[in-house]
C-alpha atoms as a PDB file:
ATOM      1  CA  UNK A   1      64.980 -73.671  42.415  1.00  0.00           C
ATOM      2  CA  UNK A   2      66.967 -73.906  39.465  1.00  0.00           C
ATOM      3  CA  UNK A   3      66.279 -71.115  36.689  1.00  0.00           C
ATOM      4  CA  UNK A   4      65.467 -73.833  33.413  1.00  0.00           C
ATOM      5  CA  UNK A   5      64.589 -71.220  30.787  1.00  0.00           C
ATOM      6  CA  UNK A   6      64.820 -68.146  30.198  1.00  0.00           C
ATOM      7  CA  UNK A   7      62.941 -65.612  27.456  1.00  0.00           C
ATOM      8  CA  UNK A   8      63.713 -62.654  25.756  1.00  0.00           C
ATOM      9  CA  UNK A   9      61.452 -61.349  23.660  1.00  0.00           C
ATOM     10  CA  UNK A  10      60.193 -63.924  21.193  1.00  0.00           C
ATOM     11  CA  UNK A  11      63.111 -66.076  21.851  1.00  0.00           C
ATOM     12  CA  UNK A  12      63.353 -68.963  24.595  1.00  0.00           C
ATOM     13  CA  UNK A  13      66.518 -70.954  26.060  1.00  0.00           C
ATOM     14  CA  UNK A  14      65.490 -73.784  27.828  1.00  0.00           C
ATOM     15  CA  UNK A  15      67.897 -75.811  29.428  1.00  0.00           C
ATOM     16  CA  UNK A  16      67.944 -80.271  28.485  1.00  0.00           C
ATOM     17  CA  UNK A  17      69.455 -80.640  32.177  1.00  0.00           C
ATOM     18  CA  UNK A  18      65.837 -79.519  33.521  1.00  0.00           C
ATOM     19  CA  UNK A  19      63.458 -80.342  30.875  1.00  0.00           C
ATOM     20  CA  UNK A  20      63.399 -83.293  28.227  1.00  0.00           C
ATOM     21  CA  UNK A  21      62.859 -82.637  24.303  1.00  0.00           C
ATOM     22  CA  UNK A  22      59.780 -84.193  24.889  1.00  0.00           C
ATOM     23  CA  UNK A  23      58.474 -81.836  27.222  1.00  0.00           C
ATOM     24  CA  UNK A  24      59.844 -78.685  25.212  1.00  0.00           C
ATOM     25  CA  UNK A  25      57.895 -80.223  21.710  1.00  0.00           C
ATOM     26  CA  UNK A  26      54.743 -80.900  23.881  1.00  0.00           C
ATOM     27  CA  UNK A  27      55.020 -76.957  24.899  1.00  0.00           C
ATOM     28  CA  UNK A  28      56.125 -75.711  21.430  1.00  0.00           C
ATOM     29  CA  UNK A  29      53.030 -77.633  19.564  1.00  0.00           C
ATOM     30  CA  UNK A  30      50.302 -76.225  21.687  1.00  0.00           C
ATOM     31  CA  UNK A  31      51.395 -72.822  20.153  1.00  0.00           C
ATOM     32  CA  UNK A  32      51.437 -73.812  16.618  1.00  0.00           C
ATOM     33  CA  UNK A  33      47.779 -72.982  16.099  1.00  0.00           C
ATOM     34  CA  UNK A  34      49.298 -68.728  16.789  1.00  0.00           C
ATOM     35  CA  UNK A  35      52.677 -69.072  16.016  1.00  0.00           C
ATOM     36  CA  UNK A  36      55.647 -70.138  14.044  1.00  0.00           C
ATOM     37  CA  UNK A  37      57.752 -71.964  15.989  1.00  0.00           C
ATOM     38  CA  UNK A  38      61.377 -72.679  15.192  1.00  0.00           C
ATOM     39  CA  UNK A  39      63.612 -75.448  17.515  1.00  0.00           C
ATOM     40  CA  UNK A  40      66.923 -75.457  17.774  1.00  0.00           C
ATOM     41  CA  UNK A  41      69.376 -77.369  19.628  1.00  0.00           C
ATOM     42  CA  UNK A  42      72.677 -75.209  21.415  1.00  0.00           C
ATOM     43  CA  UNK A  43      74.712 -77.063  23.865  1.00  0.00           C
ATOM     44  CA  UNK A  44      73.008 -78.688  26.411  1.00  0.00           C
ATOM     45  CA  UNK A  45      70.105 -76.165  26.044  1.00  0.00           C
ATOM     46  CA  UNK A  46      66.975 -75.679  23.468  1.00  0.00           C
ATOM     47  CA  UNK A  47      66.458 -72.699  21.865  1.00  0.00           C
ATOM     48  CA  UNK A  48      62.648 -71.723  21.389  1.00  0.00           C
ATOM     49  CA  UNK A  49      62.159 -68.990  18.457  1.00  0.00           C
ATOM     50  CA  UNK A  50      58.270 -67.766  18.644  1.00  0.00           C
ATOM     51  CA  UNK A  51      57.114 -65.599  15.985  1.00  0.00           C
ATOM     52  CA  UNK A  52      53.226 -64.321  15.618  1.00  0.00           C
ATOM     53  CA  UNK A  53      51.122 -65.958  12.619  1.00  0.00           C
ATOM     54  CA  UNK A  54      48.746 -62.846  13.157  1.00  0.00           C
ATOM     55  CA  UNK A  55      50.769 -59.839  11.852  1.00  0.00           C
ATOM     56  CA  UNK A  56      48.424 -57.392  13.268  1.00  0.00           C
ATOM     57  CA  UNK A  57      50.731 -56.636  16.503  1.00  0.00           C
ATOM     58  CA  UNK A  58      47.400 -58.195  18.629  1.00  0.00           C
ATOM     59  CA  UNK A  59      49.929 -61.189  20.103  1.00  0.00           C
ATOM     60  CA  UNK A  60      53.525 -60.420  20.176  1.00  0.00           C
ATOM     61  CA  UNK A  61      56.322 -62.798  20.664  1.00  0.00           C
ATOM     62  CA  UNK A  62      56.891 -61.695  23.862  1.00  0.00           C
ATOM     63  CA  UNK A  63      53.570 -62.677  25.154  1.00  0.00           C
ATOM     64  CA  UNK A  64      53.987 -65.999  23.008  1.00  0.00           C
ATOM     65  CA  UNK A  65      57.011 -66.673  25.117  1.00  0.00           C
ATOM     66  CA  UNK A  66      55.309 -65.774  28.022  1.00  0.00           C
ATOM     67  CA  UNK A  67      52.334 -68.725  27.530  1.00  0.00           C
ATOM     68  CA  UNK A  68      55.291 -71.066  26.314  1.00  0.00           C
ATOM     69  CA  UNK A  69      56.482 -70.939  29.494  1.00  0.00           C
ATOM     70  CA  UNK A  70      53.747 -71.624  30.828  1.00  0.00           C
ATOM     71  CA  UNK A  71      52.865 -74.329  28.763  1.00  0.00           C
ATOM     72  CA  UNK A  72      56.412 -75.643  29.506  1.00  0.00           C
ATOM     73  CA  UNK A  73      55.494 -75.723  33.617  1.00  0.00           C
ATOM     74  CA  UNK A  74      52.070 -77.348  32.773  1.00  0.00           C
ATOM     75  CA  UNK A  75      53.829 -80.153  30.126  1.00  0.00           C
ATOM     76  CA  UNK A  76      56.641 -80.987  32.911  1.00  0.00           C
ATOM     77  CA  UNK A  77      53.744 -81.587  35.601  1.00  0.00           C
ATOM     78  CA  UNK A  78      52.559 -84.043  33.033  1.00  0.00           C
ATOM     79  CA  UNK A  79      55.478 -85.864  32.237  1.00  0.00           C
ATOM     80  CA  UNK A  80      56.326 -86.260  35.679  1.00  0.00           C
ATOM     81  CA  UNK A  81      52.312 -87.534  36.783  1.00  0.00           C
ATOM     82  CA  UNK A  82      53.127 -89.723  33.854  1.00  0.00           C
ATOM     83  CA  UNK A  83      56.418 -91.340  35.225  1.00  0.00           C
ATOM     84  CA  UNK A  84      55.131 -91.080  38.650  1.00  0.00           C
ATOM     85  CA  UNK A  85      51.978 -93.252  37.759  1.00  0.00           C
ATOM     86  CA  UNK A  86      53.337 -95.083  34.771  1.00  0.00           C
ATOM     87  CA  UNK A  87      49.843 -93.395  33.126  1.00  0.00           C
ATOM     88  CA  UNK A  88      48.954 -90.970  30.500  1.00  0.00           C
ATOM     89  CA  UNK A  89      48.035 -87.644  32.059  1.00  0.00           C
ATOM     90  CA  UNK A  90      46.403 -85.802  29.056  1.00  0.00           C
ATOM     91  CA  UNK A  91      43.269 -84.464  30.896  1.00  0.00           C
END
C-alpha cells in the first residue's frame, strides 16, 4: 500500500493523489475542539500543522497527529461508503 501521509511531530503531509481536500478538512475539523489547526497546500500534497489549545503539555502535537491520522483512515472509509452507495455515511 501506498504511504499517503506522513507525520512528524505536530506536523502532517498528506498526499492529494491518495486523499481528497474533502477528506483531509473532515479529519482536520474533528480536532478543532483540542487543537489549532493550520492547512496548507504544497505541491500535490497537504500540509497538516497541529498545535495543542491546552498548554499544559497533557496532549502534545505529536499525539494530535497521531489521532489525525486516524481520523484521516476513518474519514476516507466514509467518503468511499459514500461514493460506493451514493449515501451519507455519518453514523
Amino acid at each position: 500500500m501506498k504511504e499517503c501521509a506522513k507525520a512528524r511531530g505536530g506536523v502532517v503531509a498528506v498526499s492529494l493523489e491518495e486523499n481528497s481536500l474533502k477528506t483531509i478538512k473532515y479529519a482536520a475539523f474533528a480536532l478543532t475542539g483540542t487543537a489549532y489547526v493550520q492547512l496548507d497546500s504544497i505541491k500535490n500534497r497537504v500540509q497538516v500543522t497541529l498545535r495543542p489549545k491546552d498548554v499544559s503539555g497533557k496532549i502534545t502535537a505529536r499525539r494530535l497527529a497521531s489521532g489525525f491520522l486516524e481520523g484521516l483512515k476513518q474519514e476516507a472509509i466514509r467518503s468511499a461508503l459514500e461514493t460506493t452507495t451514493g449515501n451519507s455515511a455519518n453514523t
